[in-house]
C-alpha atoms as a PDB file:
ATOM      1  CA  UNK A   1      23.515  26.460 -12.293  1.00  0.00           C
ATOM      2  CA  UNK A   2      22.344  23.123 -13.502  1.00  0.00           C
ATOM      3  CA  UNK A   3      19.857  23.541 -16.889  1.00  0.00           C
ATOM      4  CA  UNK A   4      17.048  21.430 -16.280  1.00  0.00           C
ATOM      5  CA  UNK A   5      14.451  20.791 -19.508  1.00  0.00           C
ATOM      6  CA  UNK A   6      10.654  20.981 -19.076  1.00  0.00           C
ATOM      7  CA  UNK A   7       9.970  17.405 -19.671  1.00  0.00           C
ATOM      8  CA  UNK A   8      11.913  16.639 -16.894  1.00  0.00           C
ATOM      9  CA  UNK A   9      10.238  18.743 -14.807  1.00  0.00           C
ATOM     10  CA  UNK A  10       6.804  17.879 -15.874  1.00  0.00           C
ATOM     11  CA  UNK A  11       7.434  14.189 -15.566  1.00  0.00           C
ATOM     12  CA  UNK A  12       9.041  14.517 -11.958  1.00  0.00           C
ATOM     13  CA  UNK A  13       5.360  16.788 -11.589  1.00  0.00           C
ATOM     14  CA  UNK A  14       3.112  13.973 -13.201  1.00  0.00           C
ATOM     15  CA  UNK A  15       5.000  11.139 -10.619  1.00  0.00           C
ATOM     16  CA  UNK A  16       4.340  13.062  -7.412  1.00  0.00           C
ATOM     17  CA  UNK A  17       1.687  14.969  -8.080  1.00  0.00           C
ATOM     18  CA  UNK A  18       3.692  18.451  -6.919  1.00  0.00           C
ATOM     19  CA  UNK A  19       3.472  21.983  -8.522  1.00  0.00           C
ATOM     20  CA  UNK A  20       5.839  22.773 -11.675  1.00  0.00           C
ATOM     21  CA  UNK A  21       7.788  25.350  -9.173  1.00  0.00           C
ATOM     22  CA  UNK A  22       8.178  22.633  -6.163  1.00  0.00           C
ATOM     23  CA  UNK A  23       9.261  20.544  -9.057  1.00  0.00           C
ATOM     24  CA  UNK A  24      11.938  22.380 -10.331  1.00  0.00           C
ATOM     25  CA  UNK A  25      13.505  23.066  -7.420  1.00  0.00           C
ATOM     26  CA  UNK A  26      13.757  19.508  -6.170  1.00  0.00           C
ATOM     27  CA  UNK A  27      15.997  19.207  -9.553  1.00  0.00           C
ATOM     28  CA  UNK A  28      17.953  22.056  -8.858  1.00  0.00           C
ATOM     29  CA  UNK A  29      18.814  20.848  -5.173  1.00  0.00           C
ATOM     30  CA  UNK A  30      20.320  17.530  -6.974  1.00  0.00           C
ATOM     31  CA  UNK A  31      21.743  18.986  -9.543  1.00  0.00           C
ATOM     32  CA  UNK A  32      19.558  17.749 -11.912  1.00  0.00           C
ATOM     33  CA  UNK A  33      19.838  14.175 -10.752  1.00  0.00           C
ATOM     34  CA  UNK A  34      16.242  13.145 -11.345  1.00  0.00           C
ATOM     35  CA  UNK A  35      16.220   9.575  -9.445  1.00  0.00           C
ATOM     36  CA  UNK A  36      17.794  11.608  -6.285  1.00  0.00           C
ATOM     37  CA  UNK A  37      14.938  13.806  -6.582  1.00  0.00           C
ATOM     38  CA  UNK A  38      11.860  11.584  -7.257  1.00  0.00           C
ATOM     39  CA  UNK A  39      13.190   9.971  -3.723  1.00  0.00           C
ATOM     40  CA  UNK A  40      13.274  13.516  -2.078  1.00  0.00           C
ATOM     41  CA  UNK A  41       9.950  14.578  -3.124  1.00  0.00           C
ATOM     42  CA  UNK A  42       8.845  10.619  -1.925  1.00  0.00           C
ATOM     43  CA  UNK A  43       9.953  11.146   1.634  1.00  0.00           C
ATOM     44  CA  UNK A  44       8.697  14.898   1.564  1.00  0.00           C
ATOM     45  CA  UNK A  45       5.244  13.151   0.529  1.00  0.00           C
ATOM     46  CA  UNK A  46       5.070  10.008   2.804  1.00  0.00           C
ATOM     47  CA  UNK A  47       5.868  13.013   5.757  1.00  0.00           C
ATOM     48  CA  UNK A  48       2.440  14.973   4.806  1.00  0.00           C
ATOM     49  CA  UNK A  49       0.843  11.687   4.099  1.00  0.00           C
ATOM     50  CA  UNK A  50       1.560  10.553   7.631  1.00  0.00           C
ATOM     51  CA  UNK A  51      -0.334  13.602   9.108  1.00  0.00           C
ATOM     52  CA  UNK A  52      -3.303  13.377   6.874  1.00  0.00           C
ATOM     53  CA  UNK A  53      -3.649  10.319   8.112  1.00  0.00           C
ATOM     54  CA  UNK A  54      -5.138  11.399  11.263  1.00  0.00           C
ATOM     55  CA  UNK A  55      -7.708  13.526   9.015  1.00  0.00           C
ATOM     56  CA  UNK A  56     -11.342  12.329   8.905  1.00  0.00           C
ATOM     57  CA  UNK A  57     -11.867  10.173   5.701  1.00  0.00           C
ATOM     58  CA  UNK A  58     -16.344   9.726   4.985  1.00  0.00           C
ATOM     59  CA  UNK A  59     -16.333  10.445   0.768  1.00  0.00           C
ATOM     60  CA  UNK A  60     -15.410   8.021  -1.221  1.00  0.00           C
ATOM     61  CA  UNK A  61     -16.455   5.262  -3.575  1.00  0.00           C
ATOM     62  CA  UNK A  62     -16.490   1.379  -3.404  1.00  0.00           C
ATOM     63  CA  UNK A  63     -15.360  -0.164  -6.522  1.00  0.00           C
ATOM     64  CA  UNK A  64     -15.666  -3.523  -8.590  1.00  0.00           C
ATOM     65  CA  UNK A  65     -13.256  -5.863 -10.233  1.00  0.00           C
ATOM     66  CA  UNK A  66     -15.270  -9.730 -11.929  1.00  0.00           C
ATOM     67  CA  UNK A  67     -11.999 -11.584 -13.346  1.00  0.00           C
ATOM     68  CA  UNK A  68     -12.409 -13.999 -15.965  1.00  0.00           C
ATOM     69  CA  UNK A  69     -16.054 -14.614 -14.079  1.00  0.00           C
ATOM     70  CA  UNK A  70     -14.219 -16.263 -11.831  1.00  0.00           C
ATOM     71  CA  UNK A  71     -13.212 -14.052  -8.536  1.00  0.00           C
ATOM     72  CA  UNK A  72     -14.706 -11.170  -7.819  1.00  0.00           C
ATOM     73  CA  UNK A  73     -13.842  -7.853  -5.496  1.00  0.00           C
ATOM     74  CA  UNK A  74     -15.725  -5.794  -3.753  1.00  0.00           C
ATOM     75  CA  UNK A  75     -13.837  -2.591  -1.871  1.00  0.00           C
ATOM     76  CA  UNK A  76     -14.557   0.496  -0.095  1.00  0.00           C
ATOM     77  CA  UNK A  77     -12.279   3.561   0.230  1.00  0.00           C
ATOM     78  CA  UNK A  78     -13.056   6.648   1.656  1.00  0.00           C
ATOM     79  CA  UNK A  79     -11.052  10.191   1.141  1.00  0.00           C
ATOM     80  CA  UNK A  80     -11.991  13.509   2.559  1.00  0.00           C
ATOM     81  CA  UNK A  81     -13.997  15.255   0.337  1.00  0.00           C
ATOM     82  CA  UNK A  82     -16.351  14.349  -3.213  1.00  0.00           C
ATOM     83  CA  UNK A  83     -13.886  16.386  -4.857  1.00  0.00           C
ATOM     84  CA  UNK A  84     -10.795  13.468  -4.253  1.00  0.00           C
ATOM     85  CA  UNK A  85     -13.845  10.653  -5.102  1.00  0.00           C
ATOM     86  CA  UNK A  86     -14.936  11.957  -8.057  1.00  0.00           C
ATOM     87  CA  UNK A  87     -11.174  12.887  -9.306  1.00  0.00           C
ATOM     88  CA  UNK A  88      -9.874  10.383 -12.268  1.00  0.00           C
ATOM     89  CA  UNK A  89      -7.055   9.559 -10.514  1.00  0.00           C
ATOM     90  CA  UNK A  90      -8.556   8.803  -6.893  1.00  0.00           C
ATOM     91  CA  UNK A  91     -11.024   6.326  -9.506  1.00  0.00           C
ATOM     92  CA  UNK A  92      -7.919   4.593 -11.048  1.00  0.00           C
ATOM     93  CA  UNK A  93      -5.733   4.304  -7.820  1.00  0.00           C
ATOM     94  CA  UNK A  94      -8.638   2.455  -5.937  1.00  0.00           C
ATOM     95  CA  UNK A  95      -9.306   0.091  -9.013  1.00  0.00           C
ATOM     96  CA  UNK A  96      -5.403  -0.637  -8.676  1.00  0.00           C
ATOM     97  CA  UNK A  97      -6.795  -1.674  -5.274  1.00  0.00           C
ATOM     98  CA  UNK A  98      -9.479  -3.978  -6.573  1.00  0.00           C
ATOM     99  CA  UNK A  99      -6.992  -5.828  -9.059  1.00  0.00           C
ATOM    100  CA  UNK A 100      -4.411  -6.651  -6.185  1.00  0.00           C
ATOM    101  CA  UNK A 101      -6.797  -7.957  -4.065  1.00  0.00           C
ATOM    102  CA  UNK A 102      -7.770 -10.486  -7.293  1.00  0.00           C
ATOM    103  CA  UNK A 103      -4.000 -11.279  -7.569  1.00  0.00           C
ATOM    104  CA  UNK A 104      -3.295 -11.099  -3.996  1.00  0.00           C
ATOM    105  CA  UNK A 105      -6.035 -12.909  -2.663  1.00  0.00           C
ATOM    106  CA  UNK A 106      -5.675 -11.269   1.727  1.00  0.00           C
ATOM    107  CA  UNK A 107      -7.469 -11.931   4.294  1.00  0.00           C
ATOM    108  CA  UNK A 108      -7.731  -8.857   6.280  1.00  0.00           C
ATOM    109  CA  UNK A 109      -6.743  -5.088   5.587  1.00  0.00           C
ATOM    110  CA  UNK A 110      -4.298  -4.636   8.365  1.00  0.00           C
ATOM    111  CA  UNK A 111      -2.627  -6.301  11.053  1.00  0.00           C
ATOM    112  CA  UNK A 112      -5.031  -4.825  13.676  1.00  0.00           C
ATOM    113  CA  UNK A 113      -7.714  -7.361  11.973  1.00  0.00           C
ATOM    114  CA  UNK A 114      -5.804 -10.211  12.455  1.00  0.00           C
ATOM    115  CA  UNK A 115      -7.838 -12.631  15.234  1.00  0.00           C
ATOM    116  CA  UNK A 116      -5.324 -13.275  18.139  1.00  0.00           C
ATOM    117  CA  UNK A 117      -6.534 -17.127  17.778  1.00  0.00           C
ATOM    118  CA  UNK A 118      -4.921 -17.400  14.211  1.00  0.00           C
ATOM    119  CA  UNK A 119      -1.564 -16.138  15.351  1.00  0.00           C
ATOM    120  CA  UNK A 120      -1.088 -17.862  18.038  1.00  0.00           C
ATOM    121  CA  UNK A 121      -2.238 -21.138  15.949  1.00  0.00           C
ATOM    122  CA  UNK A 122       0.063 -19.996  13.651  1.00  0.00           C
ATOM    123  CA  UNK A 123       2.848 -19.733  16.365  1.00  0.00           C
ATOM    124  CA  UNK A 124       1.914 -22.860  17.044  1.00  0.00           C
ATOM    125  CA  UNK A 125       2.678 -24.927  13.977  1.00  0.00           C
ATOM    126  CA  UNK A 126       5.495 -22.968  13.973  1.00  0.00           C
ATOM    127  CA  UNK A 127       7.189 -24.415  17.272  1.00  0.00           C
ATOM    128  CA  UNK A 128       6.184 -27.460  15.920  1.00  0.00           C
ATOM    129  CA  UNK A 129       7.909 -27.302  12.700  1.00  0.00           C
ATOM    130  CA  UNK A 130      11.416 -26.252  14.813  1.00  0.00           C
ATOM    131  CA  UNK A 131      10.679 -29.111  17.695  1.00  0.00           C
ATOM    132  CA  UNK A 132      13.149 -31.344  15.752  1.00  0.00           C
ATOM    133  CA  UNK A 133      15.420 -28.482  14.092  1.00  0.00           C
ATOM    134  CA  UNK A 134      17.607 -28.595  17.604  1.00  0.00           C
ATOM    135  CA  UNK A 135      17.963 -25.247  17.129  1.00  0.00           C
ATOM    136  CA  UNK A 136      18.529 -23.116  20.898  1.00  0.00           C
ATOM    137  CA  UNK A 137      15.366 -21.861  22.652  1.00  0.00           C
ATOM    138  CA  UNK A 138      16.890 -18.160  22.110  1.00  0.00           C
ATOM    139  CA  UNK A 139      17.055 -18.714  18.025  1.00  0.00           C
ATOM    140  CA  UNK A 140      13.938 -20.116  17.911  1.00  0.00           C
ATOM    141  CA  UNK A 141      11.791 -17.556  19.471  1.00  0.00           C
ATOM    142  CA  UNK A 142      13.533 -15.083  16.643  1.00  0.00           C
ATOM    143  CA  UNK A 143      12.643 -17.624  13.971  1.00  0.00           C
ATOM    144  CA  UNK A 144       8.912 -17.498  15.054  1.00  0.00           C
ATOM    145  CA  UNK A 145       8.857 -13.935  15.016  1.00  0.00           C
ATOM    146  CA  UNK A 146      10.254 -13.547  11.891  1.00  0.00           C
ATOM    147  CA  UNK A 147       8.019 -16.572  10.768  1.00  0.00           C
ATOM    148  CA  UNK A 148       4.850 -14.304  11.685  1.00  0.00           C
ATOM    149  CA  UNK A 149       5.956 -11.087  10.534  1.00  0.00           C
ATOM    150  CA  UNK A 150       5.961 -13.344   6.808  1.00  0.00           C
ATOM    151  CA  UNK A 151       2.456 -14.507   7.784  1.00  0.00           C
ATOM    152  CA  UNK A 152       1.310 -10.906   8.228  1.00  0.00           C
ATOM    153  CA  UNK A 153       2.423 -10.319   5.043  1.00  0.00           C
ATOM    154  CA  UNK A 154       0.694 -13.183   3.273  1.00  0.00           C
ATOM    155  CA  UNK A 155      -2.315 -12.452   4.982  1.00  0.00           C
ATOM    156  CA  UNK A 156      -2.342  -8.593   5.371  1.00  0.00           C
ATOM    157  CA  UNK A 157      -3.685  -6.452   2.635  1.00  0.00           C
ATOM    158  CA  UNK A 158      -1.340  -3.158   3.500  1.00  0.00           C
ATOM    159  CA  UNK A 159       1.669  -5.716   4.136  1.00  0.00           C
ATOM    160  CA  UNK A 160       2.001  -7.064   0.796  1.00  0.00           C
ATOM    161  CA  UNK A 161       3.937  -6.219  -1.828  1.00  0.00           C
ATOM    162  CA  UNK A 162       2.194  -4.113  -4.397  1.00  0.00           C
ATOM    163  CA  UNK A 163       1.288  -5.986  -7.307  1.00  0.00           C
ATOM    164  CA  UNK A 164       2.222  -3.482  -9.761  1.00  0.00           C
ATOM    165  CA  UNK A 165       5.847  -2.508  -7.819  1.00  0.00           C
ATOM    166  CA  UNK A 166       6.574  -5.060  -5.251  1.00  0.00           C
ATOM    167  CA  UNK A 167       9.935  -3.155  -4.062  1.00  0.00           C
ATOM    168  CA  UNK A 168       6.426  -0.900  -2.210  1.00  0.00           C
ATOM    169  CA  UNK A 169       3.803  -2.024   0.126  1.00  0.00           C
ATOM    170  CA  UNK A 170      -0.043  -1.284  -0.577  1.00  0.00           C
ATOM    171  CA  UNK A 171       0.229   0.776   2.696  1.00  0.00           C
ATOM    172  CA  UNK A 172       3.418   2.616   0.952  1.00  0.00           C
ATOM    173  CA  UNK A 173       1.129   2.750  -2.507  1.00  0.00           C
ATOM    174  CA  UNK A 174      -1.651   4.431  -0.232  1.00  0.00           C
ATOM    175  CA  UNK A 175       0.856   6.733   1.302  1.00  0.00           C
ATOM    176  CA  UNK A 176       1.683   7.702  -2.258  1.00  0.00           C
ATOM    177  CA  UNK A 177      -1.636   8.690  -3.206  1.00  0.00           C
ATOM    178  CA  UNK A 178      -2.358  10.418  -0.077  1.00  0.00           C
ATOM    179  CA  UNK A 179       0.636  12.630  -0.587  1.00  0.00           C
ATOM    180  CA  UNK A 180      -0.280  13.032  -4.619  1.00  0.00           C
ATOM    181  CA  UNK A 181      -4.189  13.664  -3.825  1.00  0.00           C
ATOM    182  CA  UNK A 182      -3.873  15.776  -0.771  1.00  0.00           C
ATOM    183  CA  UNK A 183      -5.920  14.094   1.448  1.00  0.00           C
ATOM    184  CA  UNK A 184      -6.394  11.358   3.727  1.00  0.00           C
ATOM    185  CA  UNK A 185      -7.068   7.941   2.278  1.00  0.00           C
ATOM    186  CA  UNK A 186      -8.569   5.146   4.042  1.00  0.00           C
ATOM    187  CA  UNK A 187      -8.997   1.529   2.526  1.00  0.00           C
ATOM    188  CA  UNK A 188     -12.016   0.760   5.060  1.00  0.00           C
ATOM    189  CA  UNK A 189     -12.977  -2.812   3.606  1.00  0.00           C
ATOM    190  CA  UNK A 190     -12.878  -5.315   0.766  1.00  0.00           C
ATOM    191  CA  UNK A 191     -14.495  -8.292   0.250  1.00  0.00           C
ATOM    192  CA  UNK A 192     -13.259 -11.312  -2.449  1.00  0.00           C
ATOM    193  CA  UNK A 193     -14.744 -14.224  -3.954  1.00  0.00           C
ATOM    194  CA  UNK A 194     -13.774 -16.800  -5.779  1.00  0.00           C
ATOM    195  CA  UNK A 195     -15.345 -19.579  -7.794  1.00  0.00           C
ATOM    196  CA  UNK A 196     -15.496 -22.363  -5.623  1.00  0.00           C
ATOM    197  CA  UNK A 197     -13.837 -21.262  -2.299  1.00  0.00           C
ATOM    198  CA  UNK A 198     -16.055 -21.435   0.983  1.00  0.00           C
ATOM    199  CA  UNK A 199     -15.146 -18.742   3.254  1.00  0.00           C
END
């Protein structure tokens, strides 16, 4: 049997937010291999995260972020319980939130939010952009689609790469921290000014 140190297991337990004992054993069943079983415990998580999602979120706490007093955020995110909101960590992950939005500067929280009028303007300029590519109808259509799934992720606050690990989405980085905090997490709304900009 594989010998597996404490630090090992207590940093795999600080990066998921699992028990010592679930820890340990996700080493053993990888013989140690700690990458192969921070990914485990990842997909065990996102799995429970997905069904908390359908878990009523009301607590919570909206948070602030003024950069250089020049753009401000303003964000909402509920959990389950005042347990989660008042929990350190729940505190940091949604000011994680707050500094994105700074850097990342979206438009809406999902893709649900998107109005049907920008897309298809969007589209749009698109097929305008390809009128003189001569590229077949068939192609095309694939290149717009592709084209908008790019927009969505521009504009889309859980489509974006996380500022802080791009290689994850926000929605993946929400996942994460429902699967660490136990309950369901919902970013409900933001709002973000800058200095200058007329919404």
């Amino acid at each position: 049997m594989v010998n597996i140190d404490i630090d090992t297991i207590k940093r795999l337990r600080e990066l998921t937010g699992v028990g010592m004992t679930d820890a340990k054993k996700a080493l053993i069943d990888v013989d140690g291999d700690f990458d192969k079983a921070l990914e485990a415990m990842r997909v065990k998580g996102l799995a429970k995260a997905d069904k908390r999602s359908e878990r009523e979120a009301r607590s919570g706490i909206i948070d602030s972020y003024v950069h250089s007093d020049r753009i401000g955020v303003l964000v909402e995110v509920n959990c389950e319980t005042d347990f989660v909101a008042r929990n350190q960590q729940f505190k940091d992950f949604v000011h994680n939130l707050t500094l994105h939005i700074a850097a990342s500067a979206p438009l809406y929280v999902s893709i649900e939010d998107v109005p049907e009028e920008l897309v298809a303007k969007e589209k749009q300029l698109i097929k305008e952009e390809l009128k003189s590519s001569n590229k077949p109808e068939s192609m095309q259509a694939k290149i717009i689609e592709g084209k908008i799934v790019k927009f969505y992720d521009q504009i889309c606050l859980l489509n974006q790469p996380y500022i802080k690990n791009p290689d994850q989405t926000v929605g993946d980085y929400i996942k994460e921290n429902i699967a660490k905090l136990g309950e369901n997490i919902v970013l409900r709304r933001f709002s973000r000014l800058a200095l200058g900009e007329v919404n």
